[in-house]
PDB file of N, CA and C in Angstrom:
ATOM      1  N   UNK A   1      45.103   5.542  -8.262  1.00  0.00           N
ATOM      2  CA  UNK A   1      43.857   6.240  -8.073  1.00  0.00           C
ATOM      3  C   UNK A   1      42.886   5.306  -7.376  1.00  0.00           C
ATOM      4  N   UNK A   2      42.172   6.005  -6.514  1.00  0.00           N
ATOM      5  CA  UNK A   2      40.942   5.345  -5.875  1.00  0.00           C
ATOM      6  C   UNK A   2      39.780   5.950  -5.839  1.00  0.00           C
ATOM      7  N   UNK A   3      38.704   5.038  -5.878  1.00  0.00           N
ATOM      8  CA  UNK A   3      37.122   6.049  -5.894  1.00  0.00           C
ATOM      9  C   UNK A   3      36.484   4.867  -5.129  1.00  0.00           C
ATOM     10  N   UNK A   4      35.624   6.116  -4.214  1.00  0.00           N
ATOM     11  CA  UNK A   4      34.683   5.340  -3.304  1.00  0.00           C
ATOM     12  C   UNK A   4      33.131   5.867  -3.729  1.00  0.00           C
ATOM     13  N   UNK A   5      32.547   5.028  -3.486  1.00  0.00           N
ATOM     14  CA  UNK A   5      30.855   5.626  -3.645  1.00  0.00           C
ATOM     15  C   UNK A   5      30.332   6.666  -2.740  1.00  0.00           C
ATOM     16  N   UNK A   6      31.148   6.491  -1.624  1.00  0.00           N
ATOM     17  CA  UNK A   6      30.297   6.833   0.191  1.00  0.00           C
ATOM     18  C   UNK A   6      31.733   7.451   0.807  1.00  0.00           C
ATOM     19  N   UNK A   7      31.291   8.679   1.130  1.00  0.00           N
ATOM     20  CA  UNK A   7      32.888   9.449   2.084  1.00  0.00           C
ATOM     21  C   UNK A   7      31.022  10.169   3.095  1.00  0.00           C
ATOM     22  N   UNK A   8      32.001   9.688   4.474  1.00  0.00           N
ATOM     23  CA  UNK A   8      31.117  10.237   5.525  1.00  0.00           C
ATOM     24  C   UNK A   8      30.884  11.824   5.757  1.00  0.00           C
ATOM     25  N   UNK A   9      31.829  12.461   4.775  1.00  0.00           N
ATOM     26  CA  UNK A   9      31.836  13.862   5.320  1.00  0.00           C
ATOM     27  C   UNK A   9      31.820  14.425   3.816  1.00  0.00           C
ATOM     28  N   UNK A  10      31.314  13.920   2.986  1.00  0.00           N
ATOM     29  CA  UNK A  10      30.595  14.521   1.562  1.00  0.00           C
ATOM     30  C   UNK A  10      29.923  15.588   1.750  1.00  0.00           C
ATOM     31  N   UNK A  11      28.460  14.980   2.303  1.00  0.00           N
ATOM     32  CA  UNK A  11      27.841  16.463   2.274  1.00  0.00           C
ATOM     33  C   UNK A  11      26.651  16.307   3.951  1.00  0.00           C
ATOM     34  N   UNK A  12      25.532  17.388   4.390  1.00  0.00           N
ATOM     35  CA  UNK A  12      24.715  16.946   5.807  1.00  0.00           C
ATOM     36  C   UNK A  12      24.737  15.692   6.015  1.00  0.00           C
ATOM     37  N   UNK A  13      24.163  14.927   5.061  1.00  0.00           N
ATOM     38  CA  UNK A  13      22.868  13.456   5.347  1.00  0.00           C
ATOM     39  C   UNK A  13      24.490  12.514   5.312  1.00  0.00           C
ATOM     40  N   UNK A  14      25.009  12.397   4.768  1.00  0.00           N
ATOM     41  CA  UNK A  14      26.699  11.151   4.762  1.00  0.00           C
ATOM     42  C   UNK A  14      27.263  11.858   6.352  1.00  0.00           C
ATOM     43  N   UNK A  15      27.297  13.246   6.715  1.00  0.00           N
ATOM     44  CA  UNK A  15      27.458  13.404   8.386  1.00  0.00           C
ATOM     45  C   UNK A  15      26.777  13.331   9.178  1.00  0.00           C
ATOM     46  N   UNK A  16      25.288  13.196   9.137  1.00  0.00           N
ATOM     47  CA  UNK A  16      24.574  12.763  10.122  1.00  0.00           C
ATOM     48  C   UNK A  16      24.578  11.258   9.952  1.00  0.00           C
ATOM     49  N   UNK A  17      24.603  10.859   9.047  1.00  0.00           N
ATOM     50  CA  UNK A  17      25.103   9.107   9.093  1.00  0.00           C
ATOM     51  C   UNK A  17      25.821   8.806  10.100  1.00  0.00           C
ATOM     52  N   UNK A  18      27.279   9.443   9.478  1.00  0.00           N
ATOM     53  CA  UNK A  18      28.326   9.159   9.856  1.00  0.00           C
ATOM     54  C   UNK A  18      28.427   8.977  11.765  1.00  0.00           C
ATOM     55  N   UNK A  19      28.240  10.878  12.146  1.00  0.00           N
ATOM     56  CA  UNK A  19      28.282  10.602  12.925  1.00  0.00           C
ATOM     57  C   UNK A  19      27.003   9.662  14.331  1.00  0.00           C
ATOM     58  N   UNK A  20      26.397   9.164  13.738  1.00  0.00           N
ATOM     59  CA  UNK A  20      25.327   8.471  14.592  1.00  0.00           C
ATOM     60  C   UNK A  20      25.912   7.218  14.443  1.00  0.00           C
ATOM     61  N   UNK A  21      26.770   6.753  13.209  1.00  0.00           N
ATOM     62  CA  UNK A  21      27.021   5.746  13.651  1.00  0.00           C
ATOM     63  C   UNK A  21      28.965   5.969  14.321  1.00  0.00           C
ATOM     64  N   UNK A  22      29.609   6.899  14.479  1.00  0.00           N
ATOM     65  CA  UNK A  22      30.340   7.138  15.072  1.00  0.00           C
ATOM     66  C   UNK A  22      30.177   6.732  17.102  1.00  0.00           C
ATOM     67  N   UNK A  23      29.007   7.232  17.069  1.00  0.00           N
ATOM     68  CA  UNK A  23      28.760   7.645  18.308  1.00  0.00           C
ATOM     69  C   UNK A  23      28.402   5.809  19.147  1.00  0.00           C
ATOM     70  N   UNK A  24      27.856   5.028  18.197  1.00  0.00           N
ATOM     71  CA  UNK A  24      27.702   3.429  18.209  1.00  0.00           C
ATOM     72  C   UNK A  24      29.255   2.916  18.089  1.00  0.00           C
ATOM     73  N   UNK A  25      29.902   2.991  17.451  1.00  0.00           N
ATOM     74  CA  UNK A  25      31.272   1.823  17.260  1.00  0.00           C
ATOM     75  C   UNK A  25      32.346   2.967  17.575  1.00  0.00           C
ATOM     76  N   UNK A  26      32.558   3.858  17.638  1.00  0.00           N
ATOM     77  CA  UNK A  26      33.602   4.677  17.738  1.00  0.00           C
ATOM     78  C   UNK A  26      34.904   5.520  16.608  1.00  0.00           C
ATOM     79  N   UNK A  27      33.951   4.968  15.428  1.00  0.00           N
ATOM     80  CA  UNK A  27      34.787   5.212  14.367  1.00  0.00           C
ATOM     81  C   UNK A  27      33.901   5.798  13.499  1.00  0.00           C
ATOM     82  N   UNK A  28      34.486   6.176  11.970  1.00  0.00           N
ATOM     83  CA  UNK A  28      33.781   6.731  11.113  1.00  0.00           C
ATOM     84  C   UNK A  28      33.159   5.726  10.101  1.00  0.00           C
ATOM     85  N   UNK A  29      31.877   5.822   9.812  1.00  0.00           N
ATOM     86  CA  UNK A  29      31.676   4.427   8.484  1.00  0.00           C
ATOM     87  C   UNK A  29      32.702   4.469   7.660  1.00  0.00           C
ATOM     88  N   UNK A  30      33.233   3.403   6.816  1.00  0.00           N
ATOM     89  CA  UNK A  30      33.799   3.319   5.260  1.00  0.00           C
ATOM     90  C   UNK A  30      32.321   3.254   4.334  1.00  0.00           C
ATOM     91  N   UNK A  31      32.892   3.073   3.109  1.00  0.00           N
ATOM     92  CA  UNK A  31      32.027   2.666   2.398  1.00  0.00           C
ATOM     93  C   UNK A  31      30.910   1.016   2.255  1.00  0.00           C
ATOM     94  N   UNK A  32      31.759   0.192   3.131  1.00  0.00           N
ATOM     95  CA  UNK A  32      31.411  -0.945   2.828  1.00  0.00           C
ATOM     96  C   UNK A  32      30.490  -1.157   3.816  1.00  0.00           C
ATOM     97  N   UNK A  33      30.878  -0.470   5.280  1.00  0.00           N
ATOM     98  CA  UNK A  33      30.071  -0.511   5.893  1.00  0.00           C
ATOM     99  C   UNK A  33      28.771   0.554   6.238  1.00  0.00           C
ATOM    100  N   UNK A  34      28.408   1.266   5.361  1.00  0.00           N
ATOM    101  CA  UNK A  34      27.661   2.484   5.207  1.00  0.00           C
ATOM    102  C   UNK A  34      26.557   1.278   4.002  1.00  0.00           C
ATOM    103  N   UNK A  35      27.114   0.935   2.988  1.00  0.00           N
ATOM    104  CA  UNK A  35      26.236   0.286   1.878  1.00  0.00           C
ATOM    105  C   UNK A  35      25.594  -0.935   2.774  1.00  0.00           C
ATOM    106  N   UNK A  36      26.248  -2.022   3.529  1.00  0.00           N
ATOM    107  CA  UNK A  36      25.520  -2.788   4.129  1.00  0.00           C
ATOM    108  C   UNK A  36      24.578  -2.559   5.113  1.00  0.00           C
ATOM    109  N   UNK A  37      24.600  -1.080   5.681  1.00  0.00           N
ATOM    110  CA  UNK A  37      23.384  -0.828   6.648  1.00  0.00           C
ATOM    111  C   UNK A  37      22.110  -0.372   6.060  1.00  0.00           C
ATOM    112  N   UNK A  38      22.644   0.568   4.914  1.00  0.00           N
ATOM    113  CA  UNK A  38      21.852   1.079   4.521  1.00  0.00           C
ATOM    114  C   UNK A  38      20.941   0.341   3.034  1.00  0.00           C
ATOM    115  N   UNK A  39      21.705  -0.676   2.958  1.00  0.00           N
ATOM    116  CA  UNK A  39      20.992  -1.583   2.201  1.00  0.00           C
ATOM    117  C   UNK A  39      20.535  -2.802   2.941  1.00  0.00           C
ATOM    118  N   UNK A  40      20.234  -2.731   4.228  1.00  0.00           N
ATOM    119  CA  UNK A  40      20.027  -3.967   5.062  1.00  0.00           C
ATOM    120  C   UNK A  40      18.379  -2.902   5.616  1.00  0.00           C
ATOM    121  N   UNK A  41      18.898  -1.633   5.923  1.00  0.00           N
ATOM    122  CA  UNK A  41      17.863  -0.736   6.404  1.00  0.00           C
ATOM    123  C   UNK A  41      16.418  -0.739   5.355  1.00  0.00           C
ATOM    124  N   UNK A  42      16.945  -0.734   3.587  1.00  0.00           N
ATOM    125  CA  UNK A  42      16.022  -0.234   2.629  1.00  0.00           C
ATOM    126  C   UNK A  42      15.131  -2.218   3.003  1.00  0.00           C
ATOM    127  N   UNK A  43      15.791  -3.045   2.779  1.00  0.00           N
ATOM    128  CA  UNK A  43      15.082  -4.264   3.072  1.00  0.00           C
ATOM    129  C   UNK A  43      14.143  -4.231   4.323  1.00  0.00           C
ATOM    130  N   UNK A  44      14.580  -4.005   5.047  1.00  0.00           N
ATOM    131  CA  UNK A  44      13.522  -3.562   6.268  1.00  0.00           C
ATOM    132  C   UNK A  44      12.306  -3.109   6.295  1.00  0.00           C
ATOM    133  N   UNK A  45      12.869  -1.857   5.403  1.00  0.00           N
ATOM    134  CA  UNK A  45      11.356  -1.055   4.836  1.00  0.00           C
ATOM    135  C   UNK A  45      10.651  -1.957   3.916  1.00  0.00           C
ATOM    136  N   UNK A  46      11.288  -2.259   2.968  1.00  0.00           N
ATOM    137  CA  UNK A  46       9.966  -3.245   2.110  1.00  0.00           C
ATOM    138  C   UNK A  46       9.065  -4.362   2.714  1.00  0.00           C
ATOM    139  N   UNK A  47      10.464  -5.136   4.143  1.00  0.00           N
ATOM    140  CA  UNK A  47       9.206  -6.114   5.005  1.00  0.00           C
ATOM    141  C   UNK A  47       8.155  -5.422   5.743  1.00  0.00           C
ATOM    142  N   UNK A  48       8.148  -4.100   5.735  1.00  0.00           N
ATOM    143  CA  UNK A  48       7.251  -3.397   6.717  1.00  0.00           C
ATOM    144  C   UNK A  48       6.128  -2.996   5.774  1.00  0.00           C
ATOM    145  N   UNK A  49       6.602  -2.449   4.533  1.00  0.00           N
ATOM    146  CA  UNK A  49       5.448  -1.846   3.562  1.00  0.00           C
ATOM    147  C   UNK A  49       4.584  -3.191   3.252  1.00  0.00           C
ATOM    148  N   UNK A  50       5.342  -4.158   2.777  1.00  0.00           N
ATOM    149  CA  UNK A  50       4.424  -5.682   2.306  1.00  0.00           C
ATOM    150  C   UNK A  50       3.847  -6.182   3.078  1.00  0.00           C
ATOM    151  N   UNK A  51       4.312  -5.643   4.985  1.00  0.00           N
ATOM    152  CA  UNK A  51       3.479  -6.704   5.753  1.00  0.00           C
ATOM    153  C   UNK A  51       3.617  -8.231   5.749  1.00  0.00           C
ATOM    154  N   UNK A  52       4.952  -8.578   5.460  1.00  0.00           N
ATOM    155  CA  UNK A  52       5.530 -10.369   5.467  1.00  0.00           C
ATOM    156  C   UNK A  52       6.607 -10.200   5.368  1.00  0.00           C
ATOM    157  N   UNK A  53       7.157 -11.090   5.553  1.00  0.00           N
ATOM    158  CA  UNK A  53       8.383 -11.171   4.986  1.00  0.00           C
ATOM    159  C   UNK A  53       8.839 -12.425   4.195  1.00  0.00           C
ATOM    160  N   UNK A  54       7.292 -12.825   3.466  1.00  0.00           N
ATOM    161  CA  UNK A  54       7.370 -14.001   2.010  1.00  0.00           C
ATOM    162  C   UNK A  54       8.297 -13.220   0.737  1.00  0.00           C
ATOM    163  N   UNK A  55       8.983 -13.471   0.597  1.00  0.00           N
ATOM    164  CA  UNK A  55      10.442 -13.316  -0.272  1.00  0.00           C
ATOM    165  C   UNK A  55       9.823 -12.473  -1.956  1.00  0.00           C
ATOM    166  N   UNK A  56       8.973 -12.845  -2.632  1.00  0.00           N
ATOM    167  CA  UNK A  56       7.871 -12.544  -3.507  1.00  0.00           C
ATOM    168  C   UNK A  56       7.765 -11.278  -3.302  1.00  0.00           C
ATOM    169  N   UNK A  57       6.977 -11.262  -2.200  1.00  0.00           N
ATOM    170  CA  UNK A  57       5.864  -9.789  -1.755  1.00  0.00           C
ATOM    171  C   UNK A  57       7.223  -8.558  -1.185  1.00  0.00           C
ATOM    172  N   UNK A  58       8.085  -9.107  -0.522  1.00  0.00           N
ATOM    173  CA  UNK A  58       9.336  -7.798  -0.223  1.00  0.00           C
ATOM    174  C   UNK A  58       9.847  -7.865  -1.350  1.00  0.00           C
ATOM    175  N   UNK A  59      10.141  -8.580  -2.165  1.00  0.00           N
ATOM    176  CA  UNK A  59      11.227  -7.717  -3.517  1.00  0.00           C
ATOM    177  C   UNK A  59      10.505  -7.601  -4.635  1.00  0.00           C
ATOM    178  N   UNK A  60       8.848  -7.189  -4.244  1.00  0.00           N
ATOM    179  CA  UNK A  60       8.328  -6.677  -5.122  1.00  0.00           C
ATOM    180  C   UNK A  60       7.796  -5.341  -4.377  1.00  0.00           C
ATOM    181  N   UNK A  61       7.706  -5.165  -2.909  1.00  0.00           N
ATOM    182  CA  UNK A  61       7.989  -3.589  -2.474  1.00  0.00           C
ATOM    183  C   UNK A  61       9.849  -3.487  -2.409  1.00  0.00           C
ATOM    184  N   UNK A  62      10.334  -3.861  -2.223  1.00  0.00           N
ATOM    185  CA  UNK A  62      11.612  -3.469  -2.788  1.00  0.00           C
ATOM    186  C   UNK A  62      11.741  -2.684  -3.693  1.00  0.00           C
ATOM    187  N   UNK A  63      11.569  -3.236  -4.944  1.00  0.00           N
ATOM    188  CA  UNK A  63      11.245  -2.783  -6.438  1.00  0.00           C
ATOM    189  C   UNK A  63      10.671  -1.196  -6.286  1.00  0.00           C
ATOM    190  N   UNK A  64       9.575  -0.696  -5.613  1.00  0.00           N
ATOM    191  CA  UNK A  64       8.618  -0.367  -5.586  1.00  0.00           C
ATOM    192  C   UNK A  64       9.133   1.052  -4.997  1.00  0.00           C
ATOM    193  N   UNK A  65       9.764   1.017  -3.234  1.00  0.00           N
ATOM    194  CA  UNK A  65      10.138   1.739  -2.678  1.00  0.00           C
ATOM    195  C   UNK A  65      11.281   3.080  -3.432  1.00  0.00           C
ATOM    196  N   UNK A  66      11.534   3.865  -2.945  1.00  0.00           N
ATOM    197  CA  UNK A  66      12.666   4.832  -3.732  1.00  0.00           C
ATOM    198  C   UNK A  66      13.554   4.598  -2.539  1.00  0.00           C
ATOM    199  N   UNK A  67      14.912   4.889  -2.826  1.00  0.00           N
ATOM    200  CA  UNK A  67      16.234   4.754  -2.362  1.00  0.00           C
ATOM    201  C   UNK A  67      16.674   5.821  -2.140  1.00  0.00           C
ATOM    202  N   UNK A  68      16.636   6.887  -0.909  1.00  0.00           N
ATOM    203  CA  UNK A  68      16.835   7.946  -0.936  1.00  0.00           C
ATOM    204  C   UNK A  68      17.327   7.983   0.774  1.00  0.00           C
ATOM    205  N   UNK A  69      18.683   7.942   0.715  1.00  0.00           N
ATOM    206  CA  UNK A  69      19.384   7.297   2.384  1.00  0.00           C
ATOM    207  C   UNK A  69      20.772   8.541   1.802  1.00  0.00           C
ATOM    208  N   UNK A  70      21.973   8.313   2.739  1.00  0.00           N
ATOM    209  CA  UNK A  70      22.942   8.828   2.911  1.00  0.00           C
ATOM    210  C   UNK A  70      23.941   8.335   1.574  1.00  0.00           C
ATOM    211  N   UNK A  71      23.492   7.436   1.141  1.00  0.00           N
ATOM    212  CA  UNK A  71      24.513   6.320   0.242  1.00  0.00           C
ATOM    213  C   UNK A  71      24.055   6.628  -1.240  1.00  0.00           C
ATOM    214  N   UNK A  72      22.696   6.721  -1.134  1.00  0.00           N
ATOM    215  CA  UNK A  72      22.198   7.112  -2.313  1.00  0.00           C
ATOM    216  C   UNK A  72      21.005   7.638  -2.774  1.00  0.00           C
ATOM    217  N   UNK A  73      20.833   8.905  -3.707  1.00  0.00           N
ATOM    218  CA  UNK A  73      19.883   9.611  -3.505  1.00  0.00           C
ATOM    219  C   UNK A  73      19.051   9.438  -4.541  1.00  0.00           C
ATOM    220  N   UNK A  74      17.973   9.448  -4.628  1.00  0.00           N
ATOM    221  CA  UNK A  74      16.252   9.617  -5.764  1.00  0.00           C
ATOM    222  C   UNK A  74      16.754   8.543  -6.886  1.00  0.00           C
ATOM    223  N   UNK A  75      17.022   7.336  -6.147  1.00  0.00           N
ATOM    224  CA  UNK A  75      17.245   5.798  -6.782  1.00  0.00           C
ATOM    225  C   UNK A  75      15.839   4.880  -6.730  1.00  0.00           C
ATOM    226  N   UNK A  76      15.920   4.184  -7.309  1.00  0.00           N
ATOM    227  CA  UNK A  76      15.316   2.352  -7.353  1.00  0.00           C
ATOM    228  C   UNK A  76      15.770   1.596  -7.328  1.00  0.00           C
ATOM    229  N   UNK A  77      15.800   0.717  -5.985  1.00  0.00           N
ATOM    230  CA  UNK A  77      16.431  -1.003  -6.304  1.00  0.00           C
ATOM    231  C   UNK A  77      16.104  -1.549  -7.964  1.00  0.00           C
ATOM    232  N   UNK A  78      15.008  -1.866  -8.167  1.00  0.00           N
ATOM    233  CA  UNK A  78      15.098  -2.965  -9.098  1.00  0.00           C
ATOM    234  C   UNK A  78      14.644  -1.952 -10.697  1.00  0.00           C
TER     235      UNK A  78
END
């Protein structure tokens, strides 16, 4: 048996993922690479909401932000 967190063709938002990033590399995300964008993406947002990127002030909008992407829905990092 196997279980994944992330299948690109689950449900709309995992296929509009999918295919946008299809249309970039030529393939379909896996899981591993769906969690590292989209957890590289949610970091992004917190350096933008805090206005720095002093380590403190983003993973305390980190904390802060909701997690609501293709990977995972009406979450909190911390």
């Amino acid at each position: 048996m196997l279980t994944e967190s992330y299948y690109w063709d689950l449900n709309d938002r995992t296929r509009e993922f999918g295919e946008r990033f299809y249309k970039r590399t030529g393939r379909m995300p896996n899981m591993v690479q769906a969690g590292m964008y989209l957890a590289t993406l949610q970091y992004l947002k917190a350096v933008k909401a805090a206005g720095t990127k002093d380590a403190d002030a983003v993973v305390k909008q980190f904390k802060e932000l909701p997690v609501d992407d293709a990977f995972t829905s009406r979450a909190r990092a911390g």
